[in-house]
Protein backbone atom coordinates (compact mmCIF):
# COMPACT_ATOMS: atom_id res chain seq x y z
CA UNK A 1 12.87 -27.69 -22.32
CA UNK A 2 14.59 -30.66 -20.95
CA UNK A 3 18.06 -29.70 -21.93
CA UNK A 4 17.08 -26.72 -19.62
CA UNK A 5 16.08 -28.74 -16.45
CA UNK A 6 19.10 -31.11 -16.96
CA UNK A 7 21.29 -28.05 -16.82
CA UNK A 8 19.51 -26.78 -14.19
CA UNK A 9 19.40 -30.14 -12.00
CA UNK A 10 22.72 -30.47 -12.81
CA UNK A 11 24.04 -27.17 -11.83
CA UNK A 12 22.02 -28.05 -8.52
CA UNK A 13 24.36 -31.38 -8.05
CA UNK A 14 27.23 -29.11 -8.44
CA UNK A 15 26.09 -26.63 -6.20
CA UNK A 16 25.49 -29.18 -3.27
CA UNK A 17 28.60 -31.16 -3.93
CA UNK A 18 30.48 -28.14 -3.68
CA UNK A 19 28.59 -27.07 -0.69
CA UNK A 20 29.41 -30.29 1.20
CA UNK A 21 33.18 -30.10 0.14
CA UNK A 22 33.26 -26.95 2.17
CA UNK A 23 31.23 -28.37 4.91
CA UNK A 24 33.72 -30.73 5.37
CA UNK A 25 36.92 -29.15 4.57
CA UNK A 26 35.96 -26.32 7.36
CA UNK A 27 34.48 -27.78 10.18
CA UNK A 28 37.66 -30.16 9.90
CA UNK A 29 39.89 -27.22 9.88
CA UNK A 30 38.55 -25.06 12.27
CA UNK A 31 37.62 -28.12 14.60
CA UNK A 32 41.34 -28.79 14.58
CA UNK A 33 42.04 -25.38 15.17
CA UNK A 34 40.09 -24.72 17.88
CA UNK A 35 40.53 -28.38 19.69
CA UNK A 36 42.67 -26.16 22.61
CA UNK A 37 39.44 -23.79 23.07
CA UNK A 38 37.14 -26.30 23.25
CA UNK A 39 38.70 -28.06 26.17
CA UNK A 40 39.79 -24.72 27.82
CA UNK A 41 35.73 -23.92 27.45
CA UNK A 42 34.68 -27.45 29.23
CA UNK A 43 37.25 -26.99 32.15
CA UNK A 44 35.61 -23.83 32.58
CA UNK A 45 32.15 -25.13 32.43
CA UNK A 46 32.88 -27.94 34.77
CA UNK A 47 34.85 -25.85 37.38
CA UNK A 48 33.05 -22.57 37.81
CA UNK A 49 29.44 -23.98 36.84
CA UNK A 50 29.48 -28.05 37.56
CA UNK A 51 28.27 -30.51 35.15
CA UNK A 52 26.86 -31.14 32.38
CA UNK A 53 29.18 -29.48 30.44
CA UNK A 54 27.16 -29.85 26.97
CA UNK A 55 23.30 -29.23 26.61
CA UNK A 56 21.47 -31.45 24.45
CA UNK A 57 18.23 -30.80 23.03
CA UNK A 58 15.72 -31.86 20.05
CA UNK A 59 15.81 -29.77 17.22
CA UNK A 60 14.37 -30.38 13.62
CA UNK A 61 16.42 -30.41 10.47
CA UNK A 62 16.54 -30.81 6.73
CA UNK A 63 13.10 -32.62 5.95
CA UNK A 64 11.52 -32.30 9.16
CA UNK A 65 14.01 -35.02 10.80
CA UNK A 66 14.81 -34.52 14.49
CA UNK A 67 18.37 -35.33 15.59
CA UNK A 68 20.17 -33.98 19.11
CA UNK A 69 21.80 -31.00 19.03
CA UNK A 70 25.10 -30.34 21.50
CA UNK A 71 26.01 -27.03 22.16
CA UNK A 72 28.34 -25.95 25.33
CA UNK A 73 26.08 -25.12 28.51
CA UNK A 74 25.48 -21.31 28.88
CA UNK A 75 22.33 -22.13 31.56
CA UNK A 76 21.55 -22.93 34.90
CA UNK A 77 20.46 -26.72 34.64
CA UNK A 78 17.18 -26.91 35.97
CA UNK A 79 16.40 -23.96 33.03
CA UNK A 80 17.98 -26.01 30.59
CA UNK A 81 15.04 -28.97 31.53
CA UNK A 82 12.43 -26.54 30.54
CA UNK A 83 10.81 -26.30 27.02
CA UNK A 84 8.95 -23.88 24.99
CA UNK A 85 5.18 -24.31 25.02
CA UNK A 86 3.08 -23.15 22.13
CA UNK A 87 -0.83 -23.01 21.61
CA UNK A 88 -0.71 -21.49 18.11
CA UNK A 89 -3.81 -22.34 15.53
CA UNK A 90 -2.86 -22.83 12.20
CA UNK A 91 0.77 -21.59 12.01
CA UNK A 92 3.44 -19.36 13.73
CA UNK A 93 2.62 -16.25 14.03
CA UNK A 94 4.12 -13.51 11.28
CA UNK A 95 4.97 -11.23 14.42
CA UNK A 96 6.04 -14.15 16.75
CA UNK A 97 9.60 -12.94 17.94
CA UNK A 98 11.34 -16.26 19.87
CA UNK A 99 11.95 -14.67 24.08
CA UNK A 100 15.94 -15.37 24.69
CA UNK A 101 16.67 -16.66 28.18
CA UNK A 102 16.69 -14.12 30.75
CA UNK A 103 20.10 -12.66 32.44
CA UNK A 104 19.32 -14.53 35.86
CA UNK A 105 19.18 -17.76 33.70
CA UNK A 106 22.40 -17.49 32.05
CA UNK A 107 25.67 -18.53 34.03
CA UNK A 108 28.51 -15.83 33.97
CA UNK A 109 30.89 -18.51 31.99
CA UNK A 110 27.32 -18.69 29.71
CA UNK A 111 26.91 -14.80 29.16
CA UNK A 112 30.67 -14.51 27.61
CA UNK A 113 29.75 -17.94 25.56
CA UNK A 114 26.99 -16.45 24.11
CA UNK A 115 28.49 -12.67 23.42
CA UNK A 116 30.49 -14.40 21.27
CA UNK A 117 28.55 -17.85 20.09
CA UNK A 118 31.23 -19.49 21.64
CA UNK A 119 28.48 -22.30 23.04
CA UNK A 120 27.74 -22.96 19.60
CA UNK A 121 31.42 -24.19 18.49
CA UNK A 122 30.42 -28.34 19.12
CA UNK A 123 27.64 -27.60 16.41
CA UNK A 124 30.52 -27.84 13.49
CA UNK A 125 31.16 -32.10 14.49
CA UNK A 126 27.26 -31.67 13.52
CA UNK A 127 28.43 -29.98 10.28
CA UNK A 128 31.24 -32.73 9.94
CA UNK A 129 29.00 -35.48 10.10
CA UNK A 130 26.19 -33.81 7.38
CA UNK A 131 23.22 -33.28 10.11
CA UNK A 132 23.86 -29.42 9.34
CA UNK A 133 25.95 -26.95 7.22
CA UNK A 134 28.08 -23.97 8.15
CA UNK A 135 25.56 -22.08 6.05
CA UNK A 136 22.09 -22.69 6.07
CA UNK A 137 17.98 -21.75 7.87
CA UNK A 138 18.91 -22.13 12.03
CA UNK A 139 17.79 -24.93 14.12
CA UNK A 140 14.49 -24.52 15.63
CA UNK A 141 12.25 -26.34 18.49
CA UNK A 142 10.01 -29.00 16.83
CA UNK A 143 7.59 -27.45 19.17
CA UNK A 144 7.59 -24.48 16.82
CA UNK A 145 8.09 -26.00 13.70
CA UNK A 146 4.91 -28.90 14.12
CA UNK A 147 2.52 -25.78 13.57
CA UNK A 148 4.54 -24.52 10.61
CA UNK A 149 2.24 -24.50 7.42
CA UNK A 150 3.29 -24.75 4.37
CA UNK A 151 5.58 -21.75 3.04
CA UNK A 152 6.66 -21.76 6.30
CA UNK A 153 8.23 -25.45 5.81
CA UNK A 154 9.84 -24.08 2.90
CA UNK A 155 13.11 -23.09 5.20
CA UNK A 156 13.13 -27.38 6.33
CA UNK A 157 14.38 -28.17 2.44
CA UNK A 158 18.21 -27.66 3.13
CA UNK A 159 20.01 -28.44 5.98
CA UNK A 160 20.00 -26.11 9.18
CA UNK A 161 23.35 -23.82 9.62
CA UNK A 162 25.57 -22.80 12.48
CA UNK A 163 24.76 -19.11 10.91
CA UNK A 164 22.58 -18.42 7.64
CA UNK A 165 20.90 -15.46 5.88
CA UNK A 166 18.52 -14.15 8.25
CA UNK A 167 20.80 -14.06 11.57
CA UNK A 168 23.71 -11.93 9.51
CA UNK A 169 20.06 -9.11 8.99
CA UNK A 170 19.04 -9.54 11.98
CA UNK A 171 18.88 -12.20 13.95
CA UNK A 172 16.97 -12.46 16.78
CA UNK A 173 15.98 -8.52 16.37
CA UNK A 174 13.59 -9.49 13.67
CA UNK A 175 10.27 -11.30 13.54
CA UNK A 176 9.52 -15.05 12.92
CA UNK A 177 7.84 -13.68 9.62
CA UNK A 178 11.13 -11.61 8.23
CA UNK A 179 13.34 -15.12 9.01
CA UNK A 180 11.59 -16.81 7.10
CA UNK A 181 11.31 -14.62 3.83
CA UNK A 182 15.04 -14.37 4.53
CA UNK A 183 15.14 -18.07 4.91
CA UNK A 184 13.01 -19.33 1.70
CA UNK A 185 15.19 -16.47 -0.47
CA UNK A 186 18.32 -18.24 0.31
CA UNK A 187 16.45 -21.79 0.04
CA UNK A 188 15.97 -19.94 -3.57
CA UNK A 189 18.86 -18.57 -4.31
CA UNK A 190 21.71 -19.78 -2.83
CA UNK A 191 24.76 -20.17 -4.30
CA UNK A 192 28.37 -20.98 -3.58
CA UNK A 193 28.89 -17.24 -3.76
CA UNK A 194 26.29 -16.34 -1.45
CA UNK A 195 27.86 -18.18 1.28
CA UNK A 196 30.88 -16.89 1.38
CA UNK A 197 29.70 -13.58 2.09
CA UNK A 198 27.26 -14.69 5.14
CA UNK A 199 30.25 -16.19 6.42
CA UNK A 200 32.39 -13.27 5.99
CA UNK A 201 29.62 -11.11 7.63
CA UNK A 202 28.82 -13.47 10.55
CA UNK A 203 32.77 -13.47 11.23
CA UNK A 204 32.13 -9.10 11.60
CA UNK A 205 29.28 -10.06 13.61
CA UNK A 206 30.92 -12.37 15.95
CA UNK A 207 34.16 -10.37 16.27
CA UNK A 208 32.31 -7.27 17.50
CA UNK A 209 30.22 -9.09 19.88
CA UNK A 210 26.96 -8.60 18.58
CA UNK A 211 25.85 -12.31 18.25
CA UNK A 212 24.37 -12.80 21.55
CA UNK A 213 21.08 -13.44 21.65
């Protein structure tokens, strides 16, 4: 019995290690690779729609730790100042299904950002730095995730991911309850393996424009 749960703990090591390796080898590369974008995305920002260029907001990662997301503005600013408010007893509702901003909130340089997730691109120096992984649950508002109970807090055990399991079957077409069973299944099962192909699919995804949310 313990030769099993040293192989299995140490086939977990492996696992992560090799997790991180990729982490780190491809938010460098793409990072590097999409430097020009980046800037050519802030001029954008900053002539058509003003400043800020970057939104910043509280979200809650691996082991219920807060840190400050960055993502390119896609809103008007006094929309980006407002936050979700939630009055749930006990936990998050199975059905909840999270409301998206509406069109007249969304800039036009923010609507073409989104279509493609292009506002999400400064989330991989997030990646680089180990607050989250390519692959993994998605960030959410510690205003949801305080009334989470306790299969529900399952998802918080790895790190957070620019895309993960549930948004390649879904994403924001599906309820709270479906994420998470997608979530805790890959907090079960994931594998080296297993990310590749959500990474493959969310490339499909983003190329045909279907990631906006």
């Amino acid at each position: 019995m313990a030769v099993i749960k040293n192989t299995r703990r140490n086939k977990l090591v492996i696992e992560r290690f090799i997790k991180r390796v990729m982490d780190v080898a491809l938010s460098s590369i793409i990072l590097l690779a999409i430097s020009p974008l980046l800037v050519m995305i802030a001029l954008l920002i900053l002539l058509l729609d003003g400043k800020p260029i970057f939104f910043r907001q509280k979200r809650v990662g691996q082991y219920e730790q807060e840190y400050t997301m960055w993502k390119f503005r896609s809103m008007t600013n006094r929309h980006h100042l407002n936050k979700p408010r939630y009055t749930w007893s006990g936990h998050v509702p199975e059905d909840f299904v999270f409301k998206s901003a509406s069109a007249d909130r969304v800039t036009p340089v923010g609507r073409i950002l989104r279509k493609y997730s292009l506002d999400e691109l400064p989330q991989f120096v997030h990646v680089l730095f180990g607050q989250m992984s390519i692959v993994g649950p998605r960030l959410k508002f510690p205003e949801i995730t305080k009334f989470y109970n306790e299969n529900q807090r399952r998802r918080l055990r790895v790190k957070p991911g620019i895309t993960g399991f549930a948004q390649v079957n879904g994403r924001s077409s599906i309820s709270h309850g479906e994420k998470i069973q997608f979530d805790n299944l890959y907090v079960d099962k994931q594998t080296f393996g297993m990310d590749v192909r959500i990474i493959l699919k969310t490339v499909l995804v983003v190329v045909s424009g279907k990631s906006s949310y």
